[in-house]
C-alpha atoms as a PDB file:
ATOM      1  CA  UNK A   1      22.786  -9.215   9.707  1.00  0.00           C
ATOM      2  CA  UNK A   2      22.801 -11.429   6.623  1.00  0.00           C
ATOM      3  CA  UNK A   3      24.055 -10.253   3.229  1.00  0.00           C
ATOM      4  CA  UNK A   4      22.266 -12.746   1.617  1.00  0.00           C
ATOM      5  CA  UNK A   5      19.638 -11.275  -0.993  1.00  0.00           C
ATOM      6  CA  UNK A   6      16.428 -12.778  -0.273  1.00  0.00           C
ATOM      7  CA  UNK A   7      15.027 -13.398  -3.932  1.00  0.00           C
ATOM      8  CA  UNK A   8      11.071 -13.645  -3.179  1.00  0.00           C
ATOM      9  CA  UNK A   9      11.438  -9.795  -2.106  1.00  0.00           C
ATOM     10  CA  UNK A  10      12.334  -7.998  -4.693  1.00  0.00           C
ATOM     11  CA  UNK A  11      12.364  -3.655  -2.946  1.00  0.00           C
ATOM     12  CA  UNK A  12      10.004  -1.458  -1.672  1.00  0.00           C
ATOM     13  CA  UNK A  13       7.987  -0.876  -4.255  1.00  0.00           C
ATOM     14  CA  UNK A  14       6.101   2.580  -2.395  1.00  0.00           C
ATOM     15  CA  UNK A  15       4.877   4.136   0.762  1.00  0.00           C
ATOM     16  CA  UNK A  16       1.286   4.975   1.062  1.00  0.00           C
ATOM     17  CA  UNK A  17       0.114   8.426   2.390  1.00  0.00           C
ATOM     18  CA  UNK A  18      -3.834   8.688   3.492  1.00  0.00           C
ATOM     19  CA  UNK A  19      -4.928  11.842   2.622  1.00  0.00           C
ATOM     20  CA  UNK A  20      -8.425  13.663   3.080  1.00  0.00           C
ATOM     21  CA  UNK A  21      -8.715  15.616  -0.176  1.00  0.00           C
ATOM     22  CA  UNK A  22      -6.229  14.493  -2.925  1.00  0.00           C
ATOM     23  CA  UNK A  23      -6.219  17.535  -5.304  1.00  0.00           C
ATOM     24  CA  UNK A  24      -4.870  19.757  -1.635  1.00  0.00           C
ATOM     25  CA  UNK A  25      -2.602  17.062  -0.729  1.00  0.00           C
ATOM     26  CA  UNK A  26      -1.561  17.157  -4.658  1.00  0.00           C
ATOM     27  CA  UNK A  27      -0.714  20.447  -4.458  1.00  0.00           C
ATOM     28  CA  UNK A  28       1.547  20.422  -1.963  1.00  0.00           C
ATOM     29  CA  UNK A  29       3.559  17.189  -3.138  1.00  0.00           C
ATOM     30  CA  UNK A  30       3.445  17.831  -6.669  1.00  0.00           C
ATOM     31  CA  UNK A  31       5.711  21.228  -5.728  1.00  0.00           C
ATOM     32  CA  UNK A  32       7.731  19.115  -2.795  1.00  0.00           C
ATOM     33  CA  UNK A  33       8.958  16.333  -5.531  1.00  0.00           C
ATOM     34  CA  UNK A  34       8.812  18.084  -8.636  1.00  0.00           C
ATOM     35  CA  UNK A  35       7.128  15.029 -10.297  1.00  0.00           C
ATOM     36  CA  UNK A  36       3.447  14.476 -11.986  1.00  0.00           C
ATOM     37  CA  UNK A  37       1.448  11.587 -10.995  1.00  0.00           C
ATOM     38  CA  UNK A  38      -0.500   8.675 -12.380  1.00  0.00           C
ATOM     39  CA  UNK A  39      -3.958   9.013 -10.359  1.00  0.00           C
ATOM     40  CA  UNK A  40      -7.130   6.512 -10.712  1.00  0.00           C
ATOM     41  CA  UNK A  41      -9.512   5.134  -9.185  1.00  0.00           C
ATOM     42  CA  UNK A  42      -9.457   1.943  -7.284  1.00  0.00           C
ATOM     43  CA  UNK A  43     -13.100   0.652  -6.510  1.00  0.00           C
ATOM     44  CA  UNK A  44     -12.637  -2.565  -4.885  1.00  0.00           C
ATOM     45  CA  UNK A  45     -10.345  -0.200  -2.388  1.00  0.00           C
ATOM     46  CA  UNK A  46     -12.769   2.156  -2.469  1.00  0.00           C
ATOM     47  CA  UNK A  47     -10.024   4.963  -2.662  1.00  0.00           C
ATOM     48  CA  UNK A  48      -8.532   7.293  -5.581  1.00  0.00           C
ATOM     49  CA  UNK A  49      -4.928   7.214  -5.737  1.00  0.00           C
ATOM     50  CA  UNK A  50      -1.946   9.364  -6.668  1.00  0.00           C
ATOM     51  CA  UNK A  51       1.573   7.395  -7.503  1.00  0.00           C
ATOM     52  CA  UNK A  52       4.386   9.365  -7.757  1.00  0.00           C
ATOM     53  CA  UNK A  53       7.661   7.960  -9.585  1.00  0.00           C
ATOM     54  CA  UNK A  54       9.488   8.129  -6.670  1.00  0.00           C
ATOM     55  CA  UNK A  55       7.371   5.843  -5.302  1.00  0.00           C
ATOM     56  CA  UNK A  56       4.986   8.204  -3.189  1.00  0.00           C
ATOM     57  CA  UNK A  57       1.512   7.442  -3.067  1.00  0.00           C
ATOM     58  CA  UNK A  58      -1.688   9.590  -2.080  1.00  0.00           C
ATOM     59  CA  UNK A  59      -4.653   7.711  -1.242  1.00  0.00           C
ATOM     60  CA  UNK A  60      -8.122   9.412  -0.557  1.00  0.00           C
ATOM     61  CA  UNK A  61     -10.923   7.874   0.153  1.00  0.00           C
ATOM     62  CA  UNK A  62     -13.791   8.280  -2.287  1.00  0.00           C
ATOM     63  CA  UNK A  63     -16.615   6.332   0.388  1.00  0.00           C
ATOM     64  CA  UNK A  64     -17.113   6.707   4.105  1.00  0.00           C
ATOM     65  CA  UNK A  65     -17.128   3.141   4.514  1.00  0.00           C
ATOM     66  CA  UNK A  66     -13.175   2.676   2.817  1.00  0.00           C
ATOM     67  CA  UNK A  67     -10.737   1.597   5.224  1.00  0.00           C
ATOM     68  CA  UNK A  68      -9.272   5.050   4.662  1.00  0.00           C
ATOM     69  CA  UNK A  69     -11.663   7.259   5.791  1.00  0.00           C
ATOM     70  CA  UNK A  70     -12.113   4.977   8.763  1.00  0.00           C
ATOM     71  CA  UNK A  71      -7.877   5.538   9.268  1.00  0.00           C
ATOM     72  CA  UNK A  72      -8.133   8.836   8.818  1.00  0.00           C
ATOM     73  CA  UNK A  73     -11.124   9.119  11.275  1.00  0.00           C
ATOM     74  CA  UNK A  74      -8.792   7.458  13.772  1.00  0.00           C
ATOM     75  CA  UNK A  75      -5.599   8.585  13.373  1.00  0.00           C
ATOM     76  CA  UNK A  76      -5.911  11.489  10.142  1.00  0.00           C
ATOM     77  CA  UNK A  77      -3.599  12.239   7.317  1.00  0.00           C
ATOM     78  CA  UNK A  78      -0.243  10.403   7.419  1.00  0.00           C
ATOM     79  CA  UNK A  79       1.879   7.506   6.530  1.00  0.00           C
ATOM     80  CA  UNK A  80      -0.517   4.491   6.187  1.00  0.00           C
ATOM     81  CA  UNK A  81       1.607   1.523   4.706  1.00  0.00           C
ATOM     82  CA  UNK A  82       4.496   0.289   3.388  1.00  0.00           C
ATOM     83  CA  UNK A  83       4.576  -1.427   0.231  1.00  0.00           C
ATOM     84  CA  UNK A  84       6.543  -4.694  -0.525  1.00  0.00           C
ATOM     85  CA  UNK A  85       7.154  -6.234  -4.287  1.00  0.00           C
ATOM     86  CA  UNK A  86       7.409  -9.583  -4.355  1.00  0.00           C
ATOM     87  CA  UNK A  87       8.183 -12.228  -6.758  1.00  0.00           C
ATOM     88  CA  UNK A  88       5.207 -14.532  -6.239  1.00  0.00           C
ATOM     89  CA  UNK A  89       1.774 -12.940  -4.072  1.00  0.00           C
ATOM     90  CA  UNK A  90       0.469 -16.271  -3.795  1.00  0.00           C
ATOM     91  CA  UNK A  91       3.657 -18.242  -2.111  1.00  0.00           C
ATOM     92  CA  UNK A  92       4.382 -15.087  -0.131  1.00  0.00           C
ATOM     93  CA  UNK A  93       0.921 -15.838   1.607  1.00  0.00           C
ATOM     94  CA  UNK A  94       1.198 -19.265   2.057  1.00  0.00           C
ATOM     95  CA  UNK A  95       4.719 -19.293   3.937  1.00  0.00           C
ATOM     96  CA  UNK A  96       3.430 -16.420   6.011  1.00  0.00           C
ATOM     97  CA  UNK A  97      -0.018 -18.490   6.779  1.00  0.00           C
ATOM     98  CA  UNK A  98       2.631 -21.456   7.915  1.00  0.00           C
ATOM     99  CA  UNK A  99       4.339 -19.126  10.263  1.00  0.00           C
ATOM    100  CA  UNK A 100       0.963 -17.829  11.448  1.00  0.00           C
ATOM    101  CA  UNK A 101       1.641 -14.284  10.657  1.00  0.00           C
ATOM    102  CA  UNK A 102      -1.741 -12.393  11.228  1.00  0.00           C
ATOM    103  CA  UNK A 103      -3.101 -11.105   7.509  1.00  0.00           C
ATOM    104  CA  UNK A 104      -5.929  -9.124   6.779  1.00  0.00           C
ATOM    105  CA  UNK A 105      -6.011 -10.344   3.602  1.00  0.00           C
ATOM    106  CA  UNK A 106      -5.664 -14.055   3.227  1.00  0.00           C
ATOM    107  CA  UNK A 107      -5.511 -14.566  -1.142  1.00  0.00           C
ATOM    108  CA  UNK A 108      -4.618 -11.650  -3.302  1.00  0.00           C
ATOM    109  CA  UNK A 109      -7.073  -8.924  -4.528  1.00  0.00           C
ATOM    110  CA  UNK A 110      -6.470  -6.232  -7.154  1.00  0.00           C
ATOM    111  CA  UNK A 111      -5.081  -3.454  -6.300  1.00  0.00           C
ATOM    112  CA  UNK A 112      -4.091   0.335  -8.019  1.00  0.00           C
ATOM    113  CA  UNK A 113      -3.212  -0.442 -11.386  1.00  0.00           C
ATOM    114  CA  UNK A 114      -4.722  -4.095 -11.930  1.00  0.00           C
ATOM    115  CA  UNK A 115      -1.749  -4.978  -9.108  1.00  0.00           C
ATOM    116  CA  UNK A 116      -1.938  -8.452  -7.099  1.00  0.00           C
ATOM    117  CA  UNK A 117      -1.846  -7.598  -3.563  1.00  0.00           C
ATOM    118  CA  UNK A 118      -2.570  -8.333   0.198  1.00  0.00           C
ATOM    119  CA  UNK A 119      -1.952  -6.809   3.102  1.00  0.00           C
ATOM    120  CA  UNK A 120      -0.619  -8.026   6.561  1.00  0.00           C
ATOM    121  CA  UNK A 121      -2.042  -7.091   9.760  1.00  0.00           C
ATOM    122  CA  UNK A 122      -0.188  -4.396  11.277  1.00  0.00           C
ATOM    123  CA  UNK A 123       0.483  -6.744  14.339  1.00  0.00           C
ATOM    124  CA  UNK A 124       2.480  -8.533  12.221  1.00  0.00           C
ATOM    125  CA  UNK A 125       5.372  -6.254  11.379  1.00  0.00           C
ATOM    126  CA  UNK A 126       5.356  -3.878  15.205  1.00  0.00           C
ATOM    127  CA  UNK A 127       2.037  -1.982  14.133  1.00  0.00           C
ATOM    128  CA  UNK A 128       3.008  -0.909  10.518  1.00  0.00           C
ATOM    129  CA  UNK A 129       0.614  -2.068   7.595  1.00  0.00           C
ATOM    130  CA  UNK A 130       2.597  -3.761   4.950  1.00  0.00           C
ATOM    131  CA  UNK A 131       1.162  -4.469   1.680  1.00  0.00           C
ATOM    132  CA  UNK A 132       2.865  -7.368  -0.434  1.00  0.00           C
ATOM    133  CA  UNK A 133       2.294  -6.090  -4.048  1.00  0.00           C
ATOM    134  CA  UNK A 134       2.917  -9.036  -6.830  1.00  0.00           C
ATOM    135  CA  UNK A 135       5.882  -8.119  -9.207  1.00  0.00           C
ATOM    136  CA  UNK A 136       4.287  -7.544 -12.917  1.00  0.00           C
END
C-alpha cells in the first residue's frame, strides 16, 4: 500500500443513512451522538436531509418517486452511500469517464447545501454508492 497522499481526494467528507421518517430516525441519533443537526431540503434530490458534525447524514425521502424511497422500498433503512470530497468535481469525472468507471451521474448537480456532486454507480466501487462531493 502506497503512502503517497493522493491530493484530488481530500477525506470522507460523510456517510449517508436512508431513513423512512426523519424526525424518528432524529430521535434516536440525536441521543446516540449527542450532536444537533443542520436539516433542509434538497429538491432536485427530492429528499430532506439531516447532517450531523460528525459527518452523519439522514436522508428521507420527501416524494415516492426519489431514489430513496425507491432504496428503501428495496432494501429499507440503512447505510446508503459513502461520501468523497474532492478537490475538483469536474476532473474527478473526466479521469473516471477515461477509465470507464460506470457513473450515474455523468456532470455535477447540486447537492445538500448548494454542494457540487455526482455519484458513481455502485458497480463501480464492489456495490457501494459513492458520491464525489466538490470541496467548497
Amino acid at each position: 500500500m502506497s503512502n503517497r497522499h493522493n491530493a484530488r481526494v481530500n477525506r470522507i467528507h460523510h456517510v449517508g443513512v436512508a431513513v423512512e421518517d426523519l424526525a424518528a430516525a432524529r430521535a434516536v441519533w440525536d441521543a446516540l451522538l449527542a450532536e444537533e443537526p443542520e436539516t433542509e431540503e434538497v429538491p432536485t434530490q427530492r429528499v430532506r436531509a439531516a447532517m450531523y458534525p460528525c459527518g452523519v447524514e439522514l436522508i428521507a425521502p420527501t416524494s415516492p418517486e426519489s431514489p430513496i424511497s425507491k432504496f428503501l422500498a428495496k432494501r429499507g433503512p440503512g447505510i446508503h452511500h459513502i461520501t468523497i470530497e474532492v478537490a475538483d468535481l469536474d476532473a474527478e469525472l473526466a479521469r473516471l469517464r477515461s477509465q470507464r468507471t460506470p457513473l450515474i451521474n455523468e456532470q455535477a448537480v447540486r447537492g445538500a447545501g448548494g454542494s457540487r456532486i455526482a455519484f458513481l454507480h455502485p458497480s463501480a466501487a464492489d456495490g457501494v454508492l459513492v458520491e464525489l462531493k466538490e470541496r467548497k
